[in-house]
Protein backbone atom coordinates (compact mmCIF):
# COMPACT_ATOMS: atom_id res chain seq x y z
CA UNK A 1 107.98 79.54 43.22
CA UNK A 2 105.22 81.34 45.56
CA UNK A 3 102.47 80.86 42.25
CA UNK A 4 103.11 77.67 42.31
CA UNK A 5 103.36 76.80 46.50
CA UNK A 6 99.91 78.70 45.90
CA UNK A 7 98.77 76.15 43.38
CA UNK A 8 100.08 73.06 45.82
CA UNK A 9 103.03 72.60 43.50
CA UNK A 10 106.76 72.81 44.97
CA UNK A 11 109.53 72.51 42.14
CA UNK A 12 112.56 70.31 43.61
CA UNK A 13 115.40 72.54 42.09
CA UNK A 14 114.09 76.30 43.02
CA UNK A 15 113.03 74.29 46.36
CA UNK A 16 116.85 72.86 46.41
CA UNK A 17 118.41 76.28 45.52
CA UNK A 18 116.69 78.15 48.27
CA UNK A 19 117.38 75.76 50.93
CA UNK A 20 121.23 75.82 50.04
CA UNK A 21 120.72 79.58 50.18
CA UNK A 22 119.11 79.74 53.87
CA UNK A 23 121.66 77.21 54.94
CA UNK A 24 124.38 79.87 53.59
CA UNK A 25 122.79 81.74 56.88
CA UNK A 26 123.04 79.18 59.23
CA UNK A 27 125.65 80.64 61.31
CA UNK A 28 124.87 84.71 61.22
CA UNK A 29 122.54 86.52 62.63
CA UNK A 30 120.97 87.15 59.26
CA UNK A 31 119.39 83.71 59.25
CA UNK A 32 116.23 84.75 60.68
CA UNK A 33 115.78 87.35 57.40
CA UNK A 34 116.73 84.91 55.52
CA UNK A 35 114.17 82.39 56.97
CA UNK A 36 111.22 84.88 56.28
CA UNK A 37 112.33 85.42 52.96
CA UNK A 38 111.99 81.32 52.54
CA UNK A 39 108.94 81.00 54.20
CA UNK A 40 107.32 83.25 51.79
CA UNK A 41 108.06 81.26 49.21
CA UNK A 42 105.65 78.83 50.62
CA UNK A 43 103.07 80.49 51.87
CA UNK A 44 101.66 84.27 52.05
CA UNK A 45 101.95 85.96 55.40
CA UNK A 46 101.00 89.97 56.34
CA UNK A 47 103.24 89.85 59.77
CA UNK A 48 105.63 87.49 60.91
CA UNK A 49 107.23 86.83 64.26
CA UNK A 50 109.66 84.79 65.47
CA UNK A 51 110.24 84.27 69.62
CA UNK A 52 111.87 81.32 71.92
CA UNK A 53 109.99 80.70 74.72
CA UNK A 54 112.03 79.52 77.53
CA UNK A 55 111.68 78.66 81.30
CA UNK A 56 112.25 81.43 83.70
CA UNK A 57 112.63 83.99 80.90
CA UNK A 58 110.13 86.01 79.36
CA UNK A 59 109.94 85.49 75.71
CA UNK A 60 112.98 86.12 73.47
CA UNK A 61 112.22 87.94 70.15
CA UNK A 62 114.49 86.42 67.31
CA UNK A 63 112.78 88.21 64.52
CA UNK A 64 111.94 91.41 63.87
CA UNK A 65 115.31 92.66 64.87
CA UNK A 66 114.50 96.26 63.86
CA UNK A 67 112.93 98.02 66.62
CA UNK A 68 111.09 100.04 63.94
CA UNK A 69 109.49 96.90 62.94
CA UNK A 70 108.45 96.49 66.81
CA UNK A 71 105.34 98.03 68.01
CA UNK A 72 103.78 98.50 71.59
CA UNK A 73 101.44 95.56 71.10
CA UNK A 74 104.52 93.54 70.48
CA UNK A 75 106.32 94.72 73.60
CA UNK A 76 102.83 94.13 75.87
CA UNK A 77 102.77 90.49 74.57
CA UNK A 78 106.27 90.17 75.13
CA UNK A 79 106.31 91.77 78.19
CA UNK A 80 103.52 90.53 79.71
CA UNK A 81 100.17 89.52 77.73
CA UNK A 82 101.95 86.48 76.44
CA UNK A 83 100.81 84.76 79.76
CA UNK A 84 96.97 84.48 78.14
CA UNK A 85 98.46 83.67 74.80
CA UNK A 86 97.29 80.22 73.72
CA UNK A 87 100.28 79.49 71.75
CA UNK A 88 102.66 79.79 75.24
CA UNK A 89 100.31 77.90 76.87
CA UNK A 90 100.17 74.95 74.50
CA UNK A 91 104.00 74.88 74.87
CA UNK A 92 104.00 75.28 78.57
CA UNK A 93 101.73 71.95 78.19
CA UNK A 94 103.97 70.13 75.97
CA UNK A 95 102.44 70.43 72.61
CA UNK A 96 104.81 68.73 69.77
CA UNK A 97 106.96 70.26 67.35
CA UNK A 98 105.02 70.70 63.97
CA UNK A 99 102.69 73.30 61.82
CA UNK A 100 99.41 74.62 63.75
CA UNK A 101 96.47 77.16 63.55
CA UNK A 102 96.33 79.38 66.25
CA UNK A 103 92.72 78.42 66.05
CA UNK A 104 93.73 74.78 66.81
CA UNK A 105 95.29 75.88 69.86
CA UNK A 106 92.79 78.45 71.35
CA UNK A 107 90.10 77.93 73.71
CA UNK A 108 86.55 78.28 72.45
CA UNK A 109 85.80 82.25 73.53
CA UNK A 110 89.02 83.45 72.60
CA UNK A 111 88.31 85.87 70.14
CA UNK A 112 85.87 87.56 72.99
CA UNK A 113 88.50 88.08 75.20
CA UNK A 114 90.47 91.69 75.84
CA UNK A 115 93.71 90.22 75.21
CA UNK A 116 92.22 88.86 71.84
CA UNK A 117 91.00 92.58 71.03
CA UNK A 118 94.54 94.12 72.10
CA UNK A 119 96.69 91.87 70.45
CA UNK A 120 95.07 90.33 67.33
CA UNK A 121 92.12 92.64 66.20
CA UNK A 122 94.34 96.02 65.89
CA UNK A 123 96.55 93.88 63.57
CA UNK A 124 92.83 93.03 61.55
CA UNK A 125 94.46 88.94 61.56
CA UNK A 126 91.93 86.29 60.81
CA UNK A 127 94.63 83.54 60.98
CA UNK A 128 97.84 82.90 62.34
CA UNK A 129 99.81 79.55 61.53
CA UNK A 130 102.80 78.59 64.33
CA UNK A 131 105.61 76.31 63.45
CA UNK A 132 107.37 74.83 66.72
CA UNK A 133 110.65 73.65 66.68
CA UNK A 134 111.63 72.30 70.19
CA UNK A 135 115.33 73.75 70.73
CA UNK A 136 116.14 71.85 74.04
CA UNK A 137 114.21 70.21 76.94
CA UNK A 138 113.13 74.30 77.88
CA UNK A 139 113.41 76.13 75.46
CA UNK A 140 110.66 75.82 71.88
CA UNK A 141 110.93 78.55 69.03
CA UNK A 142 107.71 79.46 67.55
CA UNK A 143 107.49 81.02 64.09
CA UNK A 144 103.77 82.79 63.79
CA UNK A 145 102.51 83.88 60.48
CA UNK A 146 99.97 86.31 60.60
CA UNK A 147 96.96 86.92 57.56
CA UNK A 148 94.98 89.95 57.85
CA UNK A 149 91.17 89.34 56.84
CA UNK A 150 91.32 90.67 53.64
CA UNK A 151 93.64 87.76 52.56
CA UNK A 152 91.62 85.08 54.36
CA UNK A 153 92.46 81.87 56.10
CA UNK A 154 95.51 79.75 55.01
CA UNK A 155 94.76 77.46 52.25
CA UNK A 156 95.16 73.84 52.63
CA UNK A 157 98.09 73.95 49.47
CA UNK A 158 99.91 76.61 51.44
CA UNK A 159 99.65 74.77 54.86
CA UNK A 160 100.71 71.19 53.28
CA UNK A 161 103.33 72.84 52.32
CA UNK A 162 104.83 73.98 55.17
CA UNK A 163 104.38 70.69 56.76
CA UNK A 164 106.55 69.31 53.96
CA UNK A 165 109.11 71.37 54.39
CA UNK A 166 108.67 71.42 57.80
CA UNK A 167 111.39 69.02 59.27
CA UNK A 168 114.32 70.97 56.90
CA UNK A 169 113.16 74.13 58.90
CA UNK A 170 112.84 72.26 62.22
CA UNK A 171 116.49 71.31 61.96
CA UNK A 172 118.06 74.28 60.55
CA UNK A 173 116.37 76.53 63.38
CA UNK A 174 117.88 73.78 65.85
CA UNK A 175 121.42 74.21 64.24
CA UNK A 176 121.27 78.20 64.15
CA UNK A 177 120.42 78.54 68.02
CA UNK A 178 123.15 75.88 68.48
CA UNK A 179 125.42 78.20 67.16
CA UNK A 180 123.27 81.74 68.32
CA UNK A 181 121.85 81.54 72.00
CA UNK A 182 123.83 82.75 73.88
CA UNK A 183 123.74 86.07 71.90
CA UNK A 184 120.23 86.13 72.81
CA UNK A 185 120.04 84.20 75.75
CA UNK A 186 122.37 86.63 77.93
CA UNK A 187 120.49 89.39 77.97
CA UNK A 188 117.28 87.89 78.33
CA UNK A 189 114.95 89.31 81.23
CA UNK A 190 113.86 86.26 83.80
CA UNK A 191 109.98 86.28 83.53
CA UNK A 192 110.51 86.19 87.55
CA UNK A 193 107.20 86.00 89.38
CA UNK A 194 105.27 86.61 86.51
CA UNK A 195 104.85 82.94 86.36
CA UNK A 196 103.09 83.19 89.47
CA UNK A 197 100.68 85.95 88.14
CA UNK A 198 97.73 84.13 87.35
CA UNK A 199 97.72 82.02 90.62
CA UNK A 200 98.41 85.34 92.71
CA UNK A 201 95.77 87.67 91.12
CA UNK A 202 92.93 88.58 92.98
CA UNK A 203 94.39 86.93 96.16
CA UNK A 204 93.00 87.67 99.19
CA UNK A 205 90.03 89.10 97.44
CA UNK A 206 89.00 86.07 94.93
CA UNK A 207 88.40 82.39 96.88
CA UNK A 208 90.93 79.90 95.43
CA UNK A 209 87.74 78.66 93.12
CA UNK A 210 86.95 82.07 91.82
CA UNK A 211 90.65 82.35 91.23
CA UNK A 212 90.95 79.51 89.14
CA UNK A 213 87.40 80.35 86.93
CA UNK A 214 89.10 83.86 86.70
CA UNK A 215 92.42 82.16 84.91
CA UNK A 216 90.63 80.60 82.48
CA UNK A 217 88.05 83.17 81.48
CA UNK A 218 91.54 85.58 80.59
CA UNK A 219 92.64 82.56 78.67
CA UNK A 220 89.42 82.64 76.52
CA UNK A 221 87.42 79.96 77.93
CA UNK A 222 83.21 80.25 78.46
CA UNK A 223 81.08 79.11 81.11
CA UNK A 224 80.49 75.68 79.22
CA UNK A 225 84.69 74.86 78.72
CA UNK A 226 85.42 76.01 82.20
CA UNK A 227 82.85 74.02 83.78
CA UNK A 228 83.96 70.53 81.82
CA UNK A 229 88.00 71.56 83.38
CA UNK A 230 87.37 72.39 86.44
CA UNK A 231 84.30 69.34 86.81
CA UNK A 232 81.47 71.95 87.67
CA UNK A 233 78.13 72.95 86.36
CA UNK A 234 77.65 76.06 83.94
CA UNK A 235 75.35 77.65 86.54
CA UNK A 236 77.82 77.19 89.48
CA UNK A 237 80.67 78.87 86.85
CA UNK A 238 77.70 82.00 86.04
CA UNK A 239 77.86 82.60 89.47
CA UNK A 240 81.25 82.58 90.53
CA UNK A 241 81.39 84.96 87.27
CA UNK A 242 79.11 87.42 89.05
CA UNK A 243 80.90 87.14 92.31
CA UNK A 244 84.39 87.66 91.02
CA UNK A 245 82.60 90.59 89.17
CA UNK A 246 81.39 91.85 92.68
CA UNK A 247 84.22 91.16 94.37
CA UNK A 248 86.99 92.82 91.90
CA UNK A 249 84.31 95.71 91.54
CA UNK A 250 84.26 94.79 87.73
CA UNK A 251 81.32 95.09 85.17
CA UNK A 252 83.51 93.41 82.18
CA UNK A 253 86.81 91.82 80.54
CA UNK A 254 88.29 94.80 79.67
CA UNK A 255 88.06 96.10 83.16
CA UNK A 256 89.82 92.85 84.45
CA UNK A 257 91.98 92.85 81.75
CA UNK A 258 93.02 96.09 82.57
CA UNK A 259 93.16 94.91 86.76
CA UNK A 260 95.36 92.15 85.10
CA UNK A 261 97.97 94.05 83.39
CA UNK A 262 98.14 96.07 87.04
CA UNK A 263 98.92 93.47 88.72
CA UNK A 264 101.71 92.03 86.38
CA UNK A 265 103.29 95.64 86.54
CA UNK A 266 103.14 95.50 90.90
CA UNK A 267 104.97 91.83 90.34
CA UNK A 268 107.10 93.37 87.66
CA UNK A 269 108.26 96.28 89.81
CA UNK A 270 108.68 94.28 93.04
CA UNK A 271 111.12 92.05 91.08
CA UNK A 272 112.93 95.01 89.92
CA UNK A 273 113.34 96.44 93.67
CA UNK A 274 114.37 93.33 95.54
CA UNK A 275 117.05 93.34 92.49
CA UNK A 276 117.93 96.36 93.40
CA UNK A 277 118.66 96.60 96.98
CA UNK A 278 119.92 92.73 96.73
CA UNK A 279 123.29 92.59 98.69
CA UNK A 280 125.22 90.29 96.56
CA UNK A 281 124.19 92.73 93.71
């Protein structure tokens, strides 16, 4: 079947047999496997990753359940770099349920940024497609299927293909966490203030304008994109550049990357103590 998903051609029974197979799943943790083992079927994929993003809570990982399968770069974004990831911010912004590039997602100087080089380049990906499956009114499951370069870009066959099958997926996903969340859900950690993070770093040093051009530049955006959002010139974003440079006693974005991931570790850690000496605790 995955010569001829290649080729743009999906035969109805072995298409039928393995979606009676997955749905065999439906109700065991070893859904998610069998998912993967679908989905490559359809399309070719180096790494795959499956998490539910959900208010208040920092990202759930469905899939890989073996923790040999889990590196550190996969417990920073979880932890905390998913904050500049493109894909959680397209769902924090209500982007529909469907099949995307990460590329359609990402602001224009993404690939420049640290968290691009930390979390995507050590992996060598050139492409990543994301299928979103909205579970409730908080909480979206995004499946991201990662090519290295030496495989190149998704082809058009493979990506029409997903689509196709798309809405089958869409509601078997919805019918497994129906029956699975709260074996996930409960021991979730709360995301906390981290929410907060990119409002409260740099405060008190950063004005609330530098502040704001400083969120967007860790998102991936240049001069240009963050002068059409925030309804500025180029040169007025070049020099609150240089000024947040001056101010955070920075010379690039790995240095305020670096400054970044600080100050999520201070919010995480202040979290952790007012848990701790909490009197109803």
């Amino acid at each position: 079947m995955l010569k001829n998903a290649l080729h743009g051609q999906l035969e109805l029974p072995d298409l039928i047999k393995d979606l009676s197979n997955l749905t065999c799943h439906l109700r065991v943790p070893s859904f998610m496997s069998a998912l993967e083992t679908f989905l490559r079927k359809l399309c070719y994929f180096d790494t795959i990753v499956i998490v539910t993003y959900k208010k208040s809570l920092k990202p759930i990982l469905l899939h890989p359940s073996d923790p040999a399968q889990q590196t550190p770069t996969l417990d920073l974004y979880l932890n905390q770099a998913y904050l500049l990831d493109p894909l959680f911010n397209a769902i924090s912004q209500h982007i529909s349920p469907g099949v995307y590039r990460l590329v359609e997602m990402s602001p224009d100087s993404f690939e420049e940024t640290e968290y691009y080089q930390t979390c995507y380049r050590d992996f060598d990906l050139v492409d990543e497609i994301n299928l979103l499956v909205d579970l409730d009114k908080t909480t979206t499951c995004a499946v991201s299927l990662g090519r290295k370069r030496a495989v190149g870009s998704i082809r058009r066959t493979e990506l029409n293909n997903l689509k196709l099958v798309f809405p089958i997926i869409e509601a078997l996903i919805s019918q497994f966490w129906l029956a699975q969340a709260n074996e996930y859900t409960t021991r979730a950690p709360s995301s906390g203030p981290l929410k907060q993070a990119l409002k409260t770093f740099g405060q008190g040093v950063l004005t609330d304008r530098e502040q704001e051009v400083l969120g967007l530049l860790l998102k991936g955006h240049s001069s240009k994109s963050i002068a059409e959002q925030l309804g500025i010139s180029a040169g007025t974003v070049k020099v609150h550049r240089k000024n947040i440079h001056a101010r955070l006693d920075t010379s690039t974005q790995s240095e305020i990357f670096t400054l970044f991931l600080n100050h999520l570790d201070a919010l995480d850690r202040g979290k952790r103590e007012t848990h701790e000496q909490s009197p109803t605790e």
